[in-house]
C-alpha atoms as a PDB file:
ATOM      1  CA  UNK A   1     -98.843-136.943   3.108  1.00  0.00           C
ATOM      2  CA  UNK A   2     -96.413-138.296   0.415  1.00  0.00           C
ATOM      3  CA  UNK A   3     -97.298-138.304  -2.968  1.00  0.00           C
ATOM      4  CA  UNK A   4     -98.343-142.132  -4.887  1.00  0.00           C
ATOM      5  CA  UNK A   5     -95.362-141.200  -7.107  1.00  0.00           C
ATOM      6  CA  UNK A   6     -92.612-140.736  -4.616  1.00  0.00           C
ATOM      7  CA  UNK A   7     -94.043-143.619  -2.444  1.00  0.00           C
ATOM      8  CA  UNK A   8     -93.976-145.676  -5.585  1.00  0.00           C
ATOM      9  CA  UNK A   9     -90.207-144.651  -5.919  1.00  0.00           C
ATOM     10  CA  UNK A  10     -89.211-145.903  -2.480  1.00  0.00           C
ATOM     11  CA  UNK A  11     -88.072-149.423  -2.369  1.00  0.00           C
ATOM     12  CA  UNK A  12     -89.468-150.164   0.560  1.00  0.00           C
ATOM     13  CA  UNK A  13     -91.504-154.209   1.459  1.00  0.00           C
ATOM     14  CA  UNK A  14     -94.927-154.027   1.805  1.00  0.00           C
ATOM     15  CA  UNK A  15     -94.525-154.905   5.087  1.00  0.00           C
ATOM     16  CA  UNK A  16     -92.632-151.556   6.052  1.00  0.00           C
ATOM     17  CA  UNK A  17     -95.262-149.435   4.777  1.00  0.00           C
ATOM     18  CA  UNK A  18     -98.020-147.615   6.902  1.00  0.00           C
ATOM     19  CA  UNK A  19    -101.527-149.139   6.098  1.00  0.00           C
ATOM     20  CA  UNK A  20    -103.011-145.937   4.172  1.00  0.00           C
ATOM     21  CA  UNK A  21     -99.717-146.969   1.883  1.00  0.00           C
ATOM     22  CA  UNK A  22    -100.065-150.758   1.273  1.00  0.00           C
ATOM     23  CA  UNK A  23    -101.845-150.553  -1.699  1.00  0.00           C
ATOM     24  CA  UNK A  24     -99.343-150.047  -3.913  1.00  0.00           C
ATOM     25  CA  UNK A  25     -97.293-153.728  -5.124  1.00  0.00           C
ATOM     26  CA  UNK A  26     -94.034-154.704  -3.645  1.00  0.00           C
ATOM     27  CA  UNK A  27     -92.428-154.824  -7.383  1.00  0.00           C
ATOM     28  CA  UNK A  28     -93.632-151.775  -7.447  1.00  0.00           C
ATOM     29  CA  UNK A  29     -92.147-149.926  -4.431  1.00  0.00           C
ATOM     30  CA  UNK A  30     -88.931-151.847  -5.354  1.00  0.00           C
ATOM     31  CA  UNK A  31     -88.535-150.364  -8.420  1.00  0.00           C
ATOM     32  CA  UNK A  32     -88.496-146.635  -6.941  1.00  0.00           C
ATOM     33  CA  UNK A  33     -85.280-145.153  -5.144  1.00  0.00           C
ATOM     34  CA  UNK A  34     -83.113-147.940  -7.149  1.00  0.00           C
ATOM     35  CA  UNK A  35     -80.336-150.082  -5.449  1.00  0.00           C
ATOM     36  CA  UNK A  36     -79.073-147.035  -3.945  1.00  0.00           C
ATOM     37  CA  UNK A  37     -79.220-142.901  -3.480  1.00  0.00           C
ATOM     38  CA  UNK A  38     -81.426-140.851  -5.442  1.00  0.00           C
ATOM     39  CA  UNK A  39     -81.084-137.040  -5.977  1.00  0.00           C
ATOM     40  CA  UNK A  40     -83.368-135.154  -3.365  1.00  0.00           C
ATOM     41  CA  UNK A  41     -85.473-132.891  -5.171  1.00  0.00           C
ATOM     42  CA  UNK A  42     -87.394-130.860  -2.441  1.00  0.00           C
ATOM     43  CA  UNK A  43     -86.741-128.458   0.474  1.00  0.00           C
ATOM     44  CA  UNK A  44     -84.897-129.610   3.193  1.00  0.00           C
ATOM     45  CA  UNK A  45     -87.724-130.385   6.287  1.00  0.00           C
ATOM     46  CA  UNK A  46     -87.182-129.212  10.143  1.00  0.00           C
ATOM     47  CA  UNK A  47     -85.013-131.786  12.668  1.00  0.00           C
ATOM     48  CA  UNK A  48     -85.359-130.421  15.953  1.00  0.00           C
ATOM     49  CA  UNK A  49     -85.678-133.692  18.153  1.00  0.00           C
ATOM     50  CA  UNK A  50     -84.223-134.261  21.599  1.00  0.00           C
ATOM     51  CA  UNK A  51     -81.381-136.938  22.115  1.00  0.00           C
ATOM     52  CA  UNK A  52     -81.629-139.447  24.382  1.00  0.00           C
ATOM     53  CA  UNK A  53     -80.676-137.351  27.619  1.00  0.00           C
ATOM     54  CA  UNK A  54     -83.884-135.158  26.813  1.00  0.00           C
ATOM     55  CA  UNK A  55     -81.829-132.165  25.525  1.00  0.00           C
ATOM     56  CA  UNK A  56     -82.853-130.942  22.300  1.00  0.00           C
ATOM     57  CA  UNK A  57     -80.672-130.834  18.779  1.00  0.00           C
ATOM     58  CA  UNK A  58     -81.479-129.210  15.398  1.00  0.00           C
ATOM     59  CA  UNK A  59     -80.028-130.507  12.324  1.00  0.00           C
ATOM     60  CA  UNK A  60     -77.998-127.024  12.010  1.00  0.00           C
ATOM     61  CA  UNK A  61     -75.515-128.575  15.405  1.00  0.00           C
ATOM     62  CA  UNK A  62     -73.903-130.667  12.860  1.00  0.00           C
ATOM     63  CA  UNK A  63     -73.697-128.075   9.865  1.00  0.00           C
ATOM     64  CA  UNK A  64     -70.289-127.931   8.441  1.00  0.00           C
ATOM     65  CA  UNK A  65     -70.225-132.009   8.216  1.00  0.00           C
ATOM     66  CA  UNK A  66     -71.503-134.409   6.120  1.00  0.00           C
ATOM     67  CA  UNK A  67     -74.406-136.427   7.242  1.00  0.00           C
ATOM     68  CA  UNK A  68     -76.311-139.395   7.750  1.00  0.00           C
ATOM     69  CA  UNK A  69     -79.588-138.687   8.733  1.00  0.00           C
ATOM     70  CA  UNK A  70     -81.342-142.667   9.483  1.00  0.00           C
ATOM     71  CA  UNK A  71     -84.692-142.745  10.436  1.00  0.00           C
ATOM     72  CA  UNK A  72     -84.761-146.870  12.425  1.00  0.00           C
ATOM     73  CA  UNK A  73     -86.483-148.661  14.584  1.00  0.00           C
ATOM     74  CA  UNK A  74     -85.702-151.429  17.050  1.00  0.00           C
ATOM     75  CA  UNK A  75     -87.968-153.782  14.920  1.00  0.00           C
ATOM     76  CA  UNK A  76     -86.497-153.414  11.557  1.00  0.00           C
ATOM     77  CA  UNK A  77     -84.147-156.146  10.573  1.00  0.00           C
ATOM     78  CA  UNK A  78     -82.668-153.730   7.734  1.00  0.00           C
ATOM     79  CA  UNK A  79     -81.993-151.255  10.056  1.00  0.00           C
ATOM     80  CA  UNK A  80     -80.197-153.923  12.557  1.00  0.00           C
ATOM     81  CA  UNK A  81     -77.943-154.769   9.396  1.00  0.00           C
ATOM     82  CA  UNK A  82     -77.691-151.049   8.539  1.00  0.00           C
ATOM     83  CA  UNK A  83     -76.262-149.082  11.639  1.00  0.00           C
ATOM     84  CA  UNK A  84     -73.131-151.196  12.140  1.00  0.00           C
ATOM     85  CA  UNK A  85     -71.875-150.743   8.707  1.00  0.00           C
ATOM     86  CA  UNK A  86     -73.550-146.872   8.887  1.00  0.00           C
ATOM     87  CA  UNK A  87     -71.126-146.777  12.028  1.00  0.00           C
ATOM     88  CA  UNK A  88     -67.902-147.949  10.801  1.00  0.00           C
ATOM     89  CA  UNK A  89     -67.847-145.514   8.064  1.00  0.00           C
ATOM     90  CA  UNK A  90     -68.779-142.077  10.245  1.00  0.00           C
ATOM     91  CA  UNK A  91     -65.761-143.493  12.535  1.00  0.00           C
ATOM     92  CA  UNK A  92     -63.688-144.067   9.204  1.00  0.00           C
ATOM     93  CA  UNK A  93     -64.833-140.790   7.866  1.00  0.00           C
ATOM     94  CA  UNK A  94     -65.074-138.527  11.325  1.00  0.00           C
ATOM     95  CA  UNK A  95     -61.861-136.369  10.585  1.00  0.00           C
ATOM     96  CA  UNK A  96     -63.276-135.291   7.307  1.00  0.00           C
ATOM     97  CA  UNK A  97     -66.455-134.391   8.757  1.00  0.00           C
ATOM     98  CA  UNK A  98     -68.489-137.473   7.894  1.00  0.00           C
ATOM     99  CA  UNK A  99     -71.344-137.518  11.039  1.00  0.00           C
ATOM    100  CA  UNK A 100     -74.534-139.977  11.922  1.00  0.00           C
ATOM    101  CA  UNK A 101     -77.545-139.120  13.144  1.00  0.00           C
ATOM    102  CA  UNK A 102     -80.016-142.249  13.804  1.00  0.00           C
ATOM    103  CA  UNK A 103     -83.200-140.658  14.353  1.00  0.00           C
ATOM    104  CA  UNK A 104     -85.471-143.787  16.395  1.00  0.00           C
ATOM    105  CA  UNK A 105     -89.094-143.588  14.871  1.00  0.00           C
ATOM    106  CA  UNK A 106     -91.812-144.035  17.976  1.00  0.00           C
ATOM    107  CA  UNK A 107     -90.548-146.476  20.355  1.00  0.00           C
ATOM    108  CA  UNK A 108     -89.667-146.305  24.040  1.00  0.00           C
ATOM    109  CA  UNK A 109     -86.773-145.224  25.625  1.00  0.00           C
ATOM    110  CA  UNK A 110     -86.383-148.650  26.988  1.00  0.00           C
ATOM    111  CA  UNK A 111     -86.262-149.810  23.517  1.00  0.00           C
ATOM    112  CA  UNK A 112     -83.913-148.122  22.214  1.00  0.00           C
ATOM    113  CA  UNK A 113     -81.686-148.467  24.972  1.00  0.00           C
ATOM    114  CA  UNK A 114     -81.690-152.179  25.210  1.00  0.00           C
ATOM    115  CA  UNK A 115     -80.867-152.170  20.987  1.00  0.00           C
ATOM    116  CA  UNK A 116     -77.807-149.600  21.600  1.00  0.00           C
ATOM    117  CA  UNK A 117     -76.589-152.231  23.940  1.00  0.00           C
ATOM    118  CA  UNK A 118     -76.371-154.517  21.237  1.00  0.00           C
ATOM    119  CA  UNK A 119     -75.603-152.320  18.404  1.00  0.00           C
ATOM    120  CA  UNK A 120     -73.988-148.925  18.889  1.00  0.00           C
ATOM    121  CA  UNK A 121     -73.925-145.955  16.843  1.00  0.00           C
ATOM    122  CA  UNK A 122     -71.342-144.220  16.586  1.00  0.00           C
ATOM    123  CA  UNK A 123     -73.107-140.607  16.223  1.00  0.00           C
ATOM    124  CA  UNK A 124     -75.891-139.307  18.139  1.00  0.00           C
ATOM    125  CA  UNK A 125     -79.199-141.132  18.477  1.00  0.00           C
ATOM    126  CA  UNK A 126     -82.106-138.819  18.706  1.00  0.00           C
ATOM    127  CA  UNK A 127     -85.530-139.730  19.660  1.00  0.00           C
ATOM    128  CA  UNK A 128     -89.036-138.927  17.335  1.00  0.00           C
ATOM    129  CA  UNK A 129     -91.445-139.913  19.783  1.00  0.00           C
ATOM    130  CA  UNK A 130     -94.609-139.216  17.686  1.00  0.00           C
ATOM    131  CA  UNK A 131     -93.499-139.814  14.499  1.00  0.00           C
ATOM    132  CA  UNK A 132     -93.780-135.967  13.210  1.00  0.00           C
ATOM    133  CA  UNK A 133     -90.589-135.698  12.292  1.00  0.00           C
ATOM    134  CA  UNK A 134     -90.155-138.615   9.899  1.00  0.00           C
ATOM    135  CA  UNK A 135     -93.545-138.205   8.331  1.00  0.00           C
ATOM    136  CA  UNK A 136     -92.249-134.678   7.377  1.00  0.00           C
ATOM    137  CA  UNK A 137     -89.135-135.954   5.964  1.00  0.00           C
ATOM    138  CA  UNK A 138     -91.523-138.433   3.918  1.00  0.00           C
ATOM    139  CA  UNK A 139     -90.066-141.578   5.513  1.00  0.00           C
ATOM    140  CA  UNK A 140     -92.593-143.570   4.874  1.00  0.00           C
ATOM    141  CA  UNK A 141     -90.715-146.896   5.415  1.00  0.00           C
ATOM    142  CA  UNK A 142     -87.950-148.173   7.373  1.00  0.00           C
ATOM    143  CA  UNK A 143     -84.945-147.471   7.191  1.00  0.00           C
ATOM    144  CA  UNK A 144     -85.180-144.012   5.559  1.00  0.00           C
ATOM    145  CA  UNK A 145     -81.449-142.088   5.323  1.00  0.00           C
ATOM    146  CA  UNK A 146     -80.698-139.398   3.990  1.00  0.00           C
ATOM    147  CA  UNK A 147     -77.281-137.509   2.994  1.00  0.00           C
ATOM    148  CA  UNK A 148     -77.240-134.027   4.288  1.00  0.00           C
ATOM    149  CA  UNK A 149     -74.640-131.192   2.564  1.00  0.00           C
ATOM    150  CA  UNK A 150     -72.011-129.253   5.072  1.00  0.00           C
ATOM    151  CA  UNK A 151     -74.316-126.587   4.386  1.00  0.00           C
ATOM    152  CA  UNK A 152     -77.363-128.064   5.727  1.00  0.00           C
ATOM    153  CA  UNK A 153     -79.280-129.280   2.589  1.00  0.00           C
ATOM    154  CA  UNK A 154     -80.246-132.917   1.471  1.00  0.00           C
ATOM    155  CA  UNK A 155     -78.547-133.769  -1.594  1.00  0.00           C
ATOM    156  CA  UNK A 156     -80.014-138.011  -1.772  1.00  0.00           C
ATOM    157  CA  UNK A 157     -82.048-140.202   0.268  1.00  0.00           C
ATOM    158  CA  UNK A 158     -83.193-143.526   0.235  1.00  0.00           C
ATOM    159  CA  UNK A 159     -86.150-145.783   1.605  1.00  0.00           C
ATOM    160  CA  UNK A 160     -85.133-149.133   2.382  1.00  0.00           C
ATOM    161  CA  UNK A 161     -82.378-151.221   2.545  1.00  0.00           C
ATOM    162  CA  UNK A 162     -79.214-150.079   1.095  1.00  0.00           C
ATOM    163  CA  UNK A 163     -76.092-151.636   0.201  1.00  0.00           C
ATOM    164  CA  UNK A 164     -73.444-149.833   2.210  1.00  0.00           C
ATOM    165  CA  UNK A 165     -70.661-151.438   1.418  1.00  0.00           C
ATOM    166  CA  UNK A 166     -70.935-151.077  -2.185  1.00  0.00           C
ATOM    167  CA  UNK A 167     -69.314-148.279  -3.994  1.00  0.00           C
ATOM    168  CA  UNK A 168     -71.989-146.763  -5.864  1.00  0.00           C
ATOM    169  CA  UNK A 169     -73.396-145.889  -1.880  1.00  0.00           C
ATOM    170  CA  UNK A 170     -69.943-145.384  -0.635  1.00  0.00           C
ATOM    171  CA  UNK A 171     -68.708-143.386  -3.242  1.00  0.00           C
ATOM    172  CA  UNK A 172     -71.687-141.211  -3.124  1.00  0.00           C
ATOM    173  CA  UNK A 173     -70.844-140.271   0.522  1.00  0.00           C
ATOM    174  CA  UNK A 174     -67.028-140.363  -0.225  1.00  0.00           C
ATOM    175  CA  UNK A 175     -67.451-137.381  -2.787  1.00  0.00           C
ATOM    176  CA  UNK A 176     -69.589-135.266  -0.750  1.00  0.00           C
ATOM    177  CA  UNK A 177     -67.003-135.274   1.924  1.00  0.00           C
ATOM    178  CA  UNK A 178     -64.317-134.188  -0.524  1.00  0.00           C
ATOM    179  CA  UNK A 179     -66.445-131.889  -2.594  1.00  0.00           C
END
């Protein structure tokens, strides 16, 4: 389970949160990640989840790129405003290595097919059925993303909304791709 501190540095409405989490204020949680990334400080968890056609990907298929791990679910408005913006830049960024990986948090196929009608990702959507995967990559909220090295490391995350379009998120993702 996440520590009080870290879930007090997440950003994330009260509303997001699980209900063992809800204790905590939403000035609180808002105050925690910041606008935008924060330096990841622990080991990188296990991603072995299977994509929508059943077959099954580890986060070490995209090593060598850049990228954008996004935990989302069909409900989240954030995540609605999120993925299109999240998309435009891994199609900007997709010769220099820039990839996305929207990881859908326990909801149905059906679901998740009937959003990527409406909203497609440009990367590959995977599916955590159970919710095991995001708990152990402390995404307590939604959206979660994080920014994963070429070498297979997280380097920042962030839980909540973020601000895509502004430079202090762009740039972030920008200099990891030319670093």
């Amino acid at each position: 389970m996440i520590s009080r501190r870290r879930l007090l540095q997440s950003g994330l409405s009260l509303a997001a949160l699980p209900l063992w989490a809800r204790a905590a204020s939403d000035s609180a949680l808002k105050t925690a990640t910041g606008p935008d990334w924060a330096p990841w400080t622990g080991p990188t968890p296990p991603l072995v989840l299977p994509d929508l056609s059943g077959r099954e990907l580890k986060l070490s298929a995209w090593r060598g790129n850049v990228v954008i791990v996004s935990f989302w679910a069909t409900w989240c408005d954030p995540c609605r405003d999120e993925i299109p913006i999240m998309s435009t830049m891994a199609k900007r960024h997709r010769e220099e290595g820039l990839r996305l990986v929207a990881v859908n948090v326990g909801e149905s196929q059906a679901k998740i097919s009937a959003f990527l009608k409406k909203w497609p990702v440009a990367g590959t959507v995977l599916h955590d059925r159970n919710s095991a995967v995001s708990k152990k990559w402390e995404a307590v909220g939604l959206p979660a993303n994080y920014l994963v090295d070429r070498g297979g490391t997280i380097r920042y995350w962030h839980l909540g909304e973020l601000d895509w379009k502004s430079n202090a998120v762009g740039g972030v993702v920008t200099r990891m791709l030319r670093s």
